[in-house]
N, C-alpha and C. Protein backbone atom coordinates (compact mmCIF):
# COMPACT_ATOMS: atom_id res chain seq x y z
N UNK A 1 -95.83 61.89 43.01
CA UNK A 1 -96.16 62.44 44.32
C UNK A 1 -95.87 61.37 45.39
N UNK A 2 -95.39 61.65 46.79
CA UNK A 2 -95.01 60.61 47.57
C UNK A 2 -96.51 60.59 48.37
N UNK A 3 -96.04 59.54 48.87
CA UNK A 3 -97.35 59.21 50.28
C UNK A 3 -97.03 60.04 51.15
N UNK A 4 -98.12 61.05 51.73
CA UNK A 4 -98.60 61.55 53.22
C UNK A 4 -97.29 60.52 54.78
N UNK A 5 -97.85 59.06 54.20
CA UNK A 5 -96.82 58.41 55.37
C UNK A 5 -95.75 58.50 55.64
N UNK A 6 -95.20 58.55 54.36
CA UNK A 6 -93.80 58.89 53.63
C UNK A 6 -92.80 60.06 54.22
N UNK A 7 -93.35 61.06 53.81
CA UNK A 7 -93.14 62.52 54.19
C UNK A 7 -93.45 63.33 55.16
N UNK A 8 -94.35 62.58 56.22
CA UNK A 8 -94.58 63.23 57.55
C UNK A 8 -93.61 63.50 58.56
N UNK A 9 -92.85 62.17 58.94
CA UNK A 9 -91.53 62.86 59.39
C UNK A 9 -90.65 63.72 58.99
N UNK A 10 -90.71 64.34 57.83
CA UNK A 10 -89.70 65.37 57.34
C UNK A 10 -90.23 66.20 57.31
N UNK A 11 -91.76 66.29 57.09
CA UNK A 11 -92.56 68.08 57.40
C UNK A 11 -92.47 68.00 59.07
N UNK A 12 -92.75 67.26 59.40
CA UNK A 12 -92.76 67.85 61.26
C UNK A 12 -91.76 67.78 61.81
N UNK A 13 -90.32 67.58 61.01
CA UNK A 13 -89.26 68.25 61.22
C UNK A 13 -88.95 69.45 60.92
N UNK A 14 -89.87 70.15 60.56
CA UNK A 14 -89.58 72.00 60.06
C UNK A 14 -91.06 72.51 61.28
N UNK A 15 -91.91 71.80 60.62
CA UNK A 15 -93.41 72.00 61.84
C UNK A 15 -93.04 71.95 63.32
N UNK A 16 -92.26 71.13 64.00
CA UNK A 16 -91.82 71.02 65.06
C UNK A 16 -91.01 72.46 65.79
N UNK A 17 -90.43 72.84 64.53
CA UNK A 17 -89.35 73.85 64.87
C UNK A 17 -90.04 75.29 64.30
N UNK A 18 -91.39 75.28 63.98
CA UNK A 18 -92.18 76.77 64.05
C UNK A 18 -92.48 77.14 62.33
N UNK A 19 -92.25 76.31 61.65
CA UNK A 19 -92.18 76.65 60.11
C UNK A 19 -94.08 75.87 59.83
N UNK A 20 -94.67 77.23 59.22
CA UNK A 20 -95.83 76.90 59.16
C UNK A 20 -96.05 76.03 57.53
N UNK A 21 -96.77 75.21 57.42
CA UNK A 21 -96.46 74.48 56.09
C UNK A 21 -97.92 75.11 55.63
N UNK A 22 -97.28 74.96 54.16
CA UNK A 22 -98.53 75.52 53.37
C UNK A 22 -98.74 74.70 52.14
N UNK A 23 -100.32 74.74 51.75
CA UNK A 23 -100.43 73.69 50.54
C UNK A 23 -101.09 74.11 49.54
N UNK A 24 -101.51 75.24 49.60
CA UNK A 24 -102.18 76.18 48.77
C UNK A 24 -101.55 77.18 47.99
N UNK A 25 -101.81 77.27 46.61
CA UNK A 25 -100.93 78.65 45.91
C UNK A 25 -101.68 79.90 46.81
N UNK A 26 -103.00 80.12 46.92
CA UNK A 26 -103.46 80.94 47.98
C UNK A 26 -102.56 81.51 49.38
N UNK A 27 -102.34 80.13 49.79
CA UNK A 27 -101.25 79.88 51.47
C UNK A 27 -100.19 80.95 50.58
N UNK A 28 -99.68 80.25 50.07
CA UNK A 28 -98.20 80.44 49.50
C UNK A 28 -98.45 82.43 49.57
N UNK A 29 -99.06 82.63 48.49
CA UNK A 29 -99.67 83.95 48.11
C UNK A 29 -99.45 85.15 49.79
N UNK A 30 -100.71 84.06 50.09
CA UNK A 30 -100.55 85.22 51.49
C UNK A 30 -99.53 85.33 52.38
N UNK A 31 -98.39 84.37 52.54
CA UNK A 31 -97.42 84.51 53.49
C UNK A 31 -96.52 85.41 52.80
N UNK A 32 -96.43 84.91 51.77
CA UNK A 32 -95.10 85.75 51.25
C UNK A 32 -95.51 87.27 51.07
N UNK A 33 -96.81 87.58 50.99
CA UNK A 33 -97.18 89.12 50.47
C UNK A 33 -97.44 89.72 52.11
N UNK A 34 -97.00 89.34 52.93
CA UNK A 34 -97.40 89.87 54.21
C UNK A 34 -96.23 90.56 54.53
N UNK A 35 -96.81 92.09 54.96
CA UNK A 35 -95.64 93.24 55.92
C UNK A 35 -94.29 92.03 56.39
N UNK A 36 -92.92 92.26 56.18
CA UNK A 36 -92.22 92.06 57.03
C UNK A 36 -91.71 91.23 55.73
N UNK A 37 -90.44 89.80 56.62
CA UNK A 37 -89.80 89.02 55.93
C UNK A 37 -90.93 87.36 56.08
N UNK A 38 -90.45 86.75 54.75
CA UNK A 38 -90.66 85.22 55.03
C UNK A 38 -89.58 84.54 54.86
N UNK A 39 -88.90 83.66 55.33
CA UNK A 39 -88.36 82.35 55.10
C UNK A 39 -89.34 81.52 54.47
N UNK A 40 -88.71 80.92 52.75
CA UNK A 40 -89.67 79.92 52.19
C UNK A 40 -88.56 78.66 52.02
N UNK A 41 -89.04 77.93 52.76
CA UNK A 41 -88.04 76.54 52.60
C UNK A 41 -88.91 75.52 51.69
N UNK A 42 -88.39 75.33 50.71
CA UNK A 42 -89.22 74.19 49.74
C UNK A 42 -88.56 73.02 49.99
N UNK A 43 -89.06 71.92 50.69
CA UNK A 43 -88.58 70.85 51.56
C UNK A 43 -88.91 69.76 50.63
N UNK A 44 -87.98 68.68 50.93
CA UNK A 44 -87.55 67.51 49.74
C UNK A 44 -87.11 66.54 50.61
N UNK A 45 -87.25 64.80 49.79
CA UNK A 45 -87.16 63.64 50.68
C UNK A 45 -85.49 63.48 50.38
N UNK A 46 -84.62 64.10 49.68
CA UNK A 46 -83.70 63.99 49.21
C UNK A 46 -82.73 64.20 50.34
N UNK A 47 -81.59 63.38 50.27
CA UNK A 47 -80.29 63.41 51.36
C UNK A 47 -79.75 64.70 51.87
N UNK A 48 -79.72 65.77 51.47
CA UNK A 48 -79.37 66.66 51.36
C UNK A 48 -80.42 67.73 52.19
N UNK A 49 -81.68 67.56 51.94
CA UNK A 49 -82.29 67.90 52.72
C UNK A 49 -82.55 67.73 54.18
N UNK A 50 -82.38 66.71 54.04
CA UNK A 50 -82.11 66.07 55.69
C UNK A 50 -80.59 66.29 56.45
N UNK A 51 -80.06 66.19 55.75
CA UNK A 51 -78.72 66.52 56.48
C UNK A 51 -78.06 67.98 56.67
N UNK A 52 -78.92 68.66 55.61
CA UNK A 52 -78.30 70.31 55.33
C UNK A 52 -78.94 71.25 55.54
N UNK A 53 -80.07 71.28 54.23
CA UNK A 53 -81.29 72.09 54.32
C UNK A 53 -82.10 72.19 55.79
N UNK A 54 -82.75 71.17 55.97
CA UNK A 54 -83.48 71.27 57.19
C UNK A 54 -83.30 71.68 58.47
N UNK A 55 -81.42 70.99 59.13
CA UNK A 55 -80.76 71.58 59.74
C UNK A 55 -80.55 72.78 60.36
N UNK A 56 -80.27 73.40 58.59
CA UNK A 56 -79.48 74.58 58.95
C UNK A 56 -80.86 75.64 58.33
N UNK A 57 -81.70 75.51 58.06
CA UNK A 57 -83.06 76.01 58.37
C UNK A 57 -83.53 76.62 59.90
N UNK A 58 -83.31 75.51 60.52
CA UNK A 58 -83.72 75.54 62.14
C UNK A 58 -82.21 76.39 62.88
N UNK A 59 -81.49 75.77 62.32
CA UNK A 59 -80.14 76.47 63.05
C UNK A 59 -80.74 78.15 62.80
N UNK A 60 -80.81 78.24 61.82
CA UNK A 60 -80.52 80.47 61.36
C UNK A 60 -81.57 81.17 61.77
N UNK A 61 -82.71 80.42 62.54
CA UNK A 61 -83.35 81.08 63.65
C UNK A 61 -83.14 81.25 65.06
N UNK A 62 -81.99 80.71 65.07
CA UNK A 62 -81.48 81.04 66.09
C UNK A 62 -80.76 82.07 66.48
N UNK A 63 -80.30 82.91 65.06
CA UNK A 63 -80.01 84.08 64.87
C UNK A 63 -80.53 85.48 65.59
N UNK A 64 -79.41 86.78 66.21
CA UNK A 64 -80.46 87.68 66.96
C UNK A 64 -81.57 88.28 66.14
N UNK A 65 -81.43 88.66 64.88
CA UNK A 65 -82.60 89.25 63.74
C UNK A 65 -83.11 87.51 62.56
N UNK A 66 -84.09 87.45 62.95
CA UNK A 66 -84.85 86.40 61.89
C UNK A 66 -85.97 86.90 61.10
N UNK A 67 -86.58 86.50 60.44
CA UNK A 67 -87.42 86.74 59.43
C UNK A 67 -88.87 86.42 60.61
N UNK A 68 -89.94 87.25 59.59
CA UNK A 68 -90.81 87.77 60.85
C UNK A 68 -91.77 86.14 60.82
N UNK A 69 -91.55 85.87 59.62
CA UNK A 69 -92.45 84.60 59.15
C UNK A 69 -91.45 83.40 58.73
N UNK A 70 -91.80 82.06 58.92
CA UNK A 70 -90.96 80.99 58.28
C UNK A 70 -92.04 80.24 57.79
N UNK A 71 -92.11 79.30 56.64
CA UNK A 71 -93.16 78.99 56.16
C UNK A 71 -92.41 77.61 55.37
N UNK A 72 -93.04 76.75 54.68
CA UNK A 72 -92.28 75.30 53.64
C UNK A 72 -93.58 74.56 53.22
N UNK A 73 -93.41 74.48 52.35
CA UNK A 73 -94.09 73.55 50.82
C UNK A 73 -92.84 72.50 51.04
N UNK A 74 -93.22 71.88 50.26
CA UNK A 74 -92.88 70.13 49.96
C UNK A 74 -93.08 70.24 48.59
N UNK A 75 -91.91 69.43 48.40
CA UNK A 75 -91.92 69.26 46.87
C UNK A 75 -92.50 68.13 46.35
N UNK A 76 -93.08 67.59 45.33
CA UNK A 76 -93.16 66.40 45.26
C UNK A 76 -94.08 65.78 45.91
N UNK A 77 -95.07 66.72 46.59
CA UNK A 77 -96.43 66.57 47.03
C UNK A 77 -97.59 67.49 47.36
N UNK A 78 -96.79 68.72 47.48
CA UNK A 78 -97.40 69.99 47.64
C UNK A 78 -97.57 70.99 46.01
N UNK A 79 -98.09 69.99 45.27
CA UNK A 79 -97.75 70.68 43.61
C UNK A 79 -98.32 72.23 43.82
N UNK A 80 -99.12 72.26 44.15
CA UNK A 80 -99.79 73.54 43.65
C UNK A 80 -99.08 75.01 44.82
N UNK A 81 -98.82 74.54 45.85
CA UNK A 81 -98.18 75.31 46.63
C UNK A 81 -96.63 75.83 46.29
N UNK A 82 -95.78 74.59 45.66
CA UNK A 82 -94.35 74.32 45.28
C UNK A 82 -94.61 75.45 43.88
N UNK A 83 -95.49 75.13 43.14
CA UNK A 83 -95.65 75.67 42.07
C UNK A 83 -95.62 77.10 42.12
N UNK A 84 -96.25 77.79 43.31
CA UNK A 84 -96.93 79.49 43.10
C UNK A 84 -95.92 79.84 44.12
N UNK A 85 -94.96 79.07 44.67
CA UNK A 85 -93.77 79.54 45.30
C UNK A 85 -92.70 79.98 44.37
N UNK A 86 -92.08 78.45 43.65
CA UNK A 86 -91.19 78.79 42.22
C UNK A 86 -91.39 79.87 41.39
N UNK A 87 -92.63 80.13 41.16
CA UNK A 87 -93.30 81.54 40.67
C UNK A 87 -92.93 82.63 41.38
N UNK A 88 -92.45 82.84 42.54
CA UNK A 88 -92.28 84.31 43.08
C UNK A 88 -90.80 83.92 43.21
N UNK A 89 -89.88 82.78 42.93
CA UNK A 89 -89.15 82.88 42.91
C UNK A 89 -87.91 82.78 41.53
N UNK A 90 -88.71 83.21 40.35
CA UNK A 90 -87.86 83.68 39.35
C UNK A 90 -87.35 84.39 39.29
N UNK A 91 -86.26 84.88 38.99
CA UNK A 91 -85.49 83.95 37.67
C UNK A 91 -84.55 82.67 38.19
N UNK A 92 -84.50 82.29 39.21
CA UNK A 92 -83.77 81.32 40.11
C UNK A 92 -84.75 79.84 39.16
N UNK A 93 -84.33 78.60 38.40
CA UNK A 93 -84.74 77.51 38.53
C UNK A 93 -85.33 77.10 39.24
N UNK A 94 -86.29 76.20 39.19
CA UNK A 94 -86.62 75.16 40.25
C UNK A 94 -86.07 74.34 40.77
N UNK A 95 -85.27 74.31 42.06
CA UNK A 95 -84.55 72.94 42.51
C UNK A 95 -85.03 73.02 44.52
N UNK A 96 -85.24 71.17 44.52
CA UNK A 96 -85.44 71.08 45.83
C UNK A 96 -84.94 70.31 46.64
N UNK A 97 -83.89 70.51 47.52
CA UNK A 97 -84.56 71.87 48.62
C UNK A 97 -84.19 72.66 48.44
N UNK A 98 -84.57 74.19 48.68
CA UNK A 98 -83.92 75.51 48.51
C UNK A 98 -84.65 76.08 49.31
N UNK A 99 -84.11 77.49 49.42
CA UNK A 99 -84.57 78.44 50.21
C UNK A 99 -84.67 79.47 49.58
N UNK A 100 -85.69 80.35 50.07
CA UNK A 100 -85.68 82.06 49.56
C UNK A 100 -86.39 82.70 50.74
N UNK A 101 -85.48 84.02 50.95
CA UNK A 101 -85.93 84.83 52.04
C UNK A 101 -86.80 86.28 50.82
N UNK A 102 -87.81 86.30 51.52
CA UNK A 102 -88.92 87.97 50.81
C UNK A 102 -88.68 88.90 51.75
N UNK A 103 -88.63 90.05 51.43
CA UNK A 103 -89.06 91.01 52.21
C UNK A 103 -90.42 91.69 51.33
N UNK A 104 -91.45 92.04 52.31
CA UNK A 104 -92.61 92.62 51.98
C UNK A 104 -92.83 92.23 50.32
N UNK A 105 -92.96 90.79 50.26
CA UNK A 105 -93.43 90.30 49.12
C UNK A 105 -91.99 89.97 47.88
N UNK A 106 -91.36 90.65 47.98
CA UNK A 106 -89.98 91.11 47.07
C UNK A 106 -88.98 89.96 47.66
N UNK A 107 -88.43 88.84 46.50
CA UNK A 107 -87.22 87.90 46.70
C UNK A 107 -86.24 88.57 46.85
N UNK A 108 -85.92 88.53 48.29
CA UNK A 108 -84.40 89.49 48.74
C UNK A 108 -83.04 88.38 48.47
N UNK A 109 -83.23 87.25 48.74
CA UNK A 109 -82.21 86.44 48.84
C UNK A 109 -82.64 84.95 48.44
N UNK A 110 -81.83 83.91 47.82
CA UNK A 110 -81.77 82.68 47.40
C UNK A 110 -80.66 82.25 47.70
N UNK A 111 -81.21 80.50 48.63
CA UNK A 111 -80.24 79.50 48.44
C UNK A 111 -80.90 78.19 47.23
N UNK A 112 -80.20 78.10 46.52
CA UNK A 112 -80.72 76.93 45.53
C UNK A 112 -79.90 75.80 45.88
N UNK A 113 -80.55 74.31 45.42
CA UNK A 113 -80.20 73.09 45.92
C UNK A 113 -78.41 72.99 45.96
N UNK A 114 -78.05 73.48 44.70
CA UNK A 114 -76.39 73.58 44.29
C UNK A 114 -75.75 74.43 45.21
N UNK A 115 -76.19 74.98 46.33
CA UNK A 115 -75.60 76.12 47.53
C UNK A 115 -75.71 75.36 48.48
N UNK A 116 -77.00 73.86 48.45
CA UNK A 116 -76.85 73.08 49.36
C UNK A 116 -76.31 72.06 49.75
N UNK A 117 -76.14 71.28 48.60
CA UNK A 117 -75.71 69.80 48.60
C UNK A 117 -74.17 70.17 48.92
N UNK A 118 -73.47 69.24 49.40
CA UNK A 118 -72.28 69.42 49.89
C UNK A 118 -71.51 70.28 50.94
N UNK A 119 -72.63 70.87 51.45
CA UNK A 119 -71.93 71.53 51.87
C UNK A 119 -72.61 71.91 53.90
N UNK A 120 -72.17 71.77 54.59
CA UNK A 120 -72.65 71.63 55.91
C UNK A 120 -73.21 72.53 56.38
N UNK A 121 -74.24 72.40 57.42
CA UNK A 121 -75.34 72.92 57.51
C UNK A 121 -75.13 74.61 58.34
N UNK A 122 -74.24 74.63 59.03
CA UNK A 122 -73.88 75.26 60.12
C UNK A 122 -73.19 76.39 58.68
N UNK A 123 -72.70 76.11 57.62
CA UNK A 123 -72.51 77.01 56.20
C UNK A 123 -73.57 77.45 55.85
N UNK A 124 -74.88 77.00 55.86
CA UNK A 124 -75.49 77.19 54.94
C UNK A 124 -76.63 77.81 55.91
N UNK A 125 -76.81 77.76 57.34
CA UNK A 125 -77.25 78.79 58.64
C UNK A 125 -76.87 79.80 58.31
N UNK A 126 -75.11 80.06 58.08
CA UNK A 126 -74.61 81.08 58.40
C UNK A 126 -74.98 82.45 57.31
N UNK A 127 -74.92 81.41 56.09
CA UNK A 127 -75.45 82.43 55.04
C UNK A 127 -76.72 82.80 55.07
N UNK A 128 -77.56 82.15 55.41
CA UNK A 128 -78.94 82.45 56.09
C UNK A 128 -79.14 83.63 57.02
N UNK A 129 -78.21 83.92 58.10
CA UNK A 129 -78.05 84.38 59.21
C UNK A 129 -77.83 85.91 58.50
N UNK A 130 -76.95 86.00 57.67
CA UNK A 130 -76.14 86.89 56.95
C UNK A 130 -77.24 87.61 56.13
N UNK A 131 -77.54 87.41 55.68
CA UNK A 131 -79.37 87.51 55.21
C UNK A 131 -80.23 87.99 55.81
N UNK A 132 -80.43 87.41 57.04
CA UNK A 132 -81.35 88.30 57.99
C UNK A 132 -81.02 89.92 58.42
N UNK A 133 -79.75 89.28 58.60
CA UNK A 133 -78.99 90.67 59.46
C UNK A 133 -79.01 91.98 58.16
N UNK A 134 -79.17 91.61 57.40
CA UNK A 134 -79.37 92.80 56.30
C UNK A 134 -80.69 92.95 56.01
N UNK A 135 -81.42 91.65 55.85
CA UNK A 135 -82.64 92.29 55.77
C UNK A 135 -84.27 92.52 56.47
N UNK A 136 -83.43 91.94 57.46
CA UNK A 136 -84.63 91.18 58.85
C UNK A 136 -84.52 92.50 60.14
């Protein structure tokens, strides 16, 4: 698990930009089972996250249709939250950072870490974006 000190600048880089963080399998539970869409960003100290994930997280709300909710666990410190997220998001592996968009509880869409790494952020918005517009 990392230090609180550690990882604060990289949660209030999603917190800053409207993504409510959650630390509870409870949290987790209730956002995702709520009327409408969530954005679940499972956020990581890893390079990739910072340069891609997080980015282009904030970028695909900028989109005209977004998800009604945006929400992020932390990996690697948020066990129990990370945990009852990965859980609504099977059959997809666990890898972090990733993304999954719900509609009314139901995994409509996945980006996993291997959709992220390499590849630029303003790509990985767009597929985001693409996502909404079908299901947002």
């Amino acid at each position: 698990m990392y230090p609180a000190e550690l990882v604060k600048p990289m949660r209030d880089d999603l917190a800053s930009a409207g993504f409510e963080e959650l630390y509870t399998a409870d949290a987790v539970a209730n956002a995702i089972n709520k009327e409408g869409t969530t954005l679940v960003v499972v956020n990581s100290v890893c390079g990739c996250a910072a340069a891609n994930a997080r980015p282009a997280a904030k970028m695909s709300l900028q989109n005209d249709k977004k998800p009604d909710f945006a929400v992020t666990v932390f990996a690697g410190v948020d066990k129990e939250a990370v945990d009852a997220a990965r859980n609504l998001m099977i059959p997809f592996p666990p890898s972090s950072p990733s993304m999954a968009l719900f509609k009314n509880g139901e995994l409509v869409h996945m980006i996993e870490r291997h959709h992220i790494e390499g590849r630029p952020a303003e790509m990985i918005a767009q597929n985001l974006a693409q996502a909404y517009n079908e299901f947002c």
